[in-house]
Protein backbone atom coordinates (compact mmCIF):
# COMPACT_ATOMS: atom_id res chain seq x y z
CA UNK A 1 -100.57 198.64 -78.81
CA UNK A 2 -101.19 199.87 -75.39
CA UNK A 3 -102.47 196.05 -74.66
CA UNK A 4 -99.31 194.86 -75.58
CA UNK A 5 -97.28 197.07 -73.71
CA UNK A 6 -99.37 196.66 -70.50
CA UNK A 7 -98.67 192.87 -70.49
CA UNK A 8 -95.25 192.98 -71.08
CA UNK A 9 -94.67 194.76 -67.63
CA UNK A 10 -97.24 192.02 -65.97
CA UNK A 11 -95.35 189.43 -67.37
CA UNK A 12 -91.44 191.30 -66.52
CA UNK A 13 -93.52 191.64 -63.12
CA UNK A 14 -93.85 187.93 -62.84
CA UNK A 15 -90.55 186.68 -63.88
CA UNK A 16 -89.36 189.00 -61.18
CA UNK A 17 -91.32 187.23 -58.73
CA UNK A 18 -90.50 183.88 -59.79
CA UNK A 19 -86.53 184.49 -60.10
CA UNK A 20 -86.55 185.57 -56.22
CA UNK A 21 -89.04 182.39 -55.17
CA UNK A 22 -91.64 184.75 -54.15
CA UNK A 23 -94.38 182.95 -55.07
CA UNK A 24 -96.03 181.31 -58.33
CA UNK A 25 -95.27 182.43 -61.80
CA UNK A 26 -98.10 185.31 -61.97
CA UNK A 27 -97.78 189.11 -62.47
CA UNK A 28 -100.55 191.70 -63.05
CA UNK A 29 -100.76 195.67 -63.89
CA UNK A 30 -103.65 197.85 -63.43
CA UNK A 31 -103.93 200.43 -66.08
CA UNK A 32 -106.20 203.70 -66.69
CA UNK A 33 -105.93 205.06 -70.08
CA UNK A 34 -101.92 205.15 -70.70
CA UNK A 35 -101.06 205.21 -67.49
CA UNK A 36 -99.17 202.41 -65.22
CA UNK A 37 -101.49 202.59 -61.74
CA UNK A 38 -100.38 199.29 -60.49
CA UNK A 39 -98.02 196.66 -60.74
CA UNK A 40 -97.85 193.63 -58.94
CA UNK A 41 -96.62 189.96 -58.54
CA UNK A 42 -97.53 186.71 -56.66
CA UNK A 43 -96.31 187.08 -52.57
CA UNK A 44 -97.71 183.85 -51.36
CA UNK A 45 -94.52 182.33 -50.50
CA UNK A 46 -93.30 185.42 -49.83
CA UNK A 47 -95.32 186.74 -47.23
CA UNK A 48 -96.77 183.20 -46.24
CA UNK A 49 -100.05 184.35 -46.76
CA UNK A 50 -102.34 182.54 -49.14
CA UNK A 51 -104.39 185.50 -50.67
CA UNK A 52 -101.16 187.67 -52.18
CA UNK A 53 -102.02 187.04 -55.99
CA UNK A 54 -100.54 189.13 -58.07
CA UNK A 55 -104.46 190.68 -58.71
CA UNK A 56 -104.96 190.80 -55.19
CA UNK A 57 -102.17 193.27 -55.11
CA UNK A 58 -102.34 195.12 -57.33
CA UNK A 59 -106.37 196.19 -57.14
CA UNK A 60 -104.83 196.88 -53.58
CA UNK A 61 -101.63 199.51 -54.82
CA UNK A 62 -103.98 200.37 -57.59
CA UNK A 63 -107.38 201.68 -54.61
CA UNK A 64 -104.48 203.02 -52.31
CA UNK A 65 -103.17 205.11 -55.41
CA UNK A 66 -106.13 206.60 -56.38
CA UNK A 67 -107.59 206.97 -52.45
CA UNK A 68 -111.01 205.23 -53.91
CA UNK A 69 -112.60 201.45 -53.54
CA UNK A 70 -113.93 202.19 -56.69
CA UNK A 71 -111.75 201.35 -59.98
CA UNK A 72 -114.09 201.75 -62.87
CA UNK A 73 -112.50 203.13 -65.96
CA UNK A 74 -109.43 200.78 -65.43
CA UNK A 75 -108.36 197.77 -66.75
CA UNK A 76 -106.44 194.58 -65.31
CA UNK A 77 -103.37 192.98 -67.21
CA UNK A 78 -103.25 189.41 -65.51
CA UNK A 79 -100.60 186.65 -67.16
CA UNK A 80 -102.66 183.93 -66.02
CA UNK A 81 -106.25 183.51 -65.93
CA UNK A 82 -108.06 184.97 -62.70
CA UNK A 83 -108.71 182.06 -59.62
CA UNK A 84 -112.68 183.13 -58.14
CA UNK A 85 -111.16 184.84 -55.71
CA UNK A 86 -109.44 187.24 -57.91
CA UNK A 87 -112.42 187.71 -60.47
CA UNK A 88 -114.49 188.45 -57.57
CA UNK A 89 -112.24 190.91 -56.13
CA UNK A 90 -111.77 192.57 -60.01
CA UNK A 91 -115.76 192.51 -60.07
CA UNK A 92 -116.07 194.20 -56.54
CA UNK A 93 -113.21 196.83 -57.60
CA UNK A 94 -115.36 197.85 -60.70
CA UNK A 95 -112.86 197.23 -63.25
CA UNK A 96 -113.92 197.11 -66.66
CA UNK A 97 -111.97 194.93 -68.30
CA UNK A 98 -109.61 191.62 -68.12
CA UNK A 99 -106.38 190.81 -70.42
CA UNK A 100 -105.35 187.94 -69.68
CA UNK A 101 -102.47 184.96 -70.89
CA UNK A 102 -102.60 181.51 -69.87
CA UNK A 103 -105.76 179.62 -68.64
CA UNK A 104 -106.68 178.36 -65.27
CA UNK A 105 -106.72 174.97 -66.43
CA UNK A 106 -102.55 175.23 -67.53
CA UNK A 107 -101.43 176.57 -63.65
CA UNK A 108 -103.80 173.92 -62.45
CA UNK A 109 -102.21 171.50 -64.66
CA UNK A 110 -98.91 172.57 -62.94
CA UNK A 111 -100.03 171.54 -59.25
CA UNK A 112 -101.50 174.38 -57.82
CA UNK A 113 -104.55 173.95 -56.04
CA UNK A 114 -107.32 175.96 -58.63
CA UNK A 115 -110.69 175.53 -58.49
CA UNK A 116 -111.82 175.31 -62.37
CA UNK A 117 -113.64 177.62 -62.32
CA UNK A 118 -112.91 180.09 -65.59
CA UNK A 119 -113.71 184.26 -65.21
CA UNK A 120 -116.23 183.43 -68.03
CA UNK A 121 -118.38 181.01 -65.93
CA UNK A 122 -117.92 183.80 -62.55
CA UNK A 123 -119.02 186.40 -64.86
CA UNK A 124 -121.98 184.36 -66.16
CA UNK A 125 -123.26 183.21 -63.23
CA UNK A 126 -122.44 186.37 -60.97
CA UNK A 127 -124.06 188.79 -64.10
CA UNK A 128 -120.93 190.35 -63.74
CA UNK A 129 -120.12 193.93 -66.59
CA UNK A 130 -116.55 192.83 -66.91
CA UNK A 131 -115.27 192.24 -70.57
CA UNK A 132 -112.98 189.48 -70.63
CA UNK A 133 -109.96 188.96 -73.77
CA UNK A 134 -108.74 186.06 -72.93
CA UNK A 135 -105.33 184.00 -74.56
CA UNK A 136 -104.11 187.70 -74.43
CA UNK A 137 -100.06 186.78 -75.90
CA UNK A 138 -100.79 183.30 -74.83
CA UNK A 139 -97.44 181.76 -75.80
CA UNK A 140 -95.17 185.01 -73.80
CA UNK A 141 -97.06 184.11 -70.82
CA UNK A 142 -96.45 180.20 -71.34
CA UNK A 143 -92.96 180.72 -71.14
CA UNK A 144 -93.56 182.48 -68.08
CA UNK A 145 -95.53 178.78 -66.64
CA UNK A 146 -92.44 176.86 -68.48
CA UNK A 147 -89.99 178.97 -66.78
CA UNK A 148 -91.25 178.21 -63.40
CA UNK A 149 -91.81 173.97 -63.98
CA UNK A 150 -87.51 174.37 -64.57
CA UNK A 151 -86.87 175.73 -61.24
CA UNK A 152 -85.42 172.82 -59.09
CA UNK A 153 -87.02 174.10 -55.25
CA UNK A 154 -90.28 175.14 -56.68
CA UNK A 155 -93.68 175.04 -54.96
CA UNK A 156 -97.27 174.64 -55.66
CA UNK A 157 -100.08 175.86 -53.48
């Protein structure tokens, strides 16, 4: 239940993002228990700066809110599949587990420049603790991908 609910803000997060042209069509929320430590969208176009993913930001919020690097015991909400540089940064924050939507593949499919790369392959190869549920209410998060491909001005990085 608590998965559910923790999702649904990522992916309110995301439409957010999208409906003011902030950036690509990705939210995320860092949870502990019940509790709401982080919530974050895509800034790319936003800020013009290339590593503002919506799990970028909010491991950032998330650190800053608890004053430590160190996030074990939380988990990460992400509507789309984790790029490397994400993963890594999820692995590096100690986080202890990934819910996420869509997969890399379907934002890749869109345009935007992913390496394919999937957070199961990272975690393989980098030995990495983090449990991974992925396809996480796949088809809520898909609207969130079909939403974006409408929008006439839209932008791929």
């Amino acid at each position: 239940m608590a998965d559910e609910k923790f999702m649904r803000i990522a992916i309110t997060e995301a439409r957010f993002g999208i409906d003011r042209g902030h950036g690509g069509p990705f939210g995320a929320v860092i949870a502990r228990g019940n509790e709401v430590l982080a919530i974050a969208h895509n800034t790319v176009l936003r800020d013009n700066d290339p590593v503002q993913h919506a799990e970028i930001r909010a491991i950032s919020l998330a650190a800053k809110k608890l004053g430590v690097y160190d996030l074990s015991g939380c988990e990460i909400y992400s509507t789309t599949e984790p790029c490397p540089m994400c993963f890594s940064a999820i692995h590096w924050a100690r986080i202890d587990r990934l819910i996420y939507g869509t997969r890399i593949e379907a934002v890749r499919e869109l345009g935007f420049n992913e390496l394919s790369i999937s957070a199961a392959k990272m975690r393989e190869m980098g030995s990495s603790p983090v449990i991974i549920e992925a396809r996480f209410m796949w088809n809520e998060c898909k609207g969130l991908l079909e939403h974006w491909s409408t929008l006439p001005d839209k932008k791929v990085y």
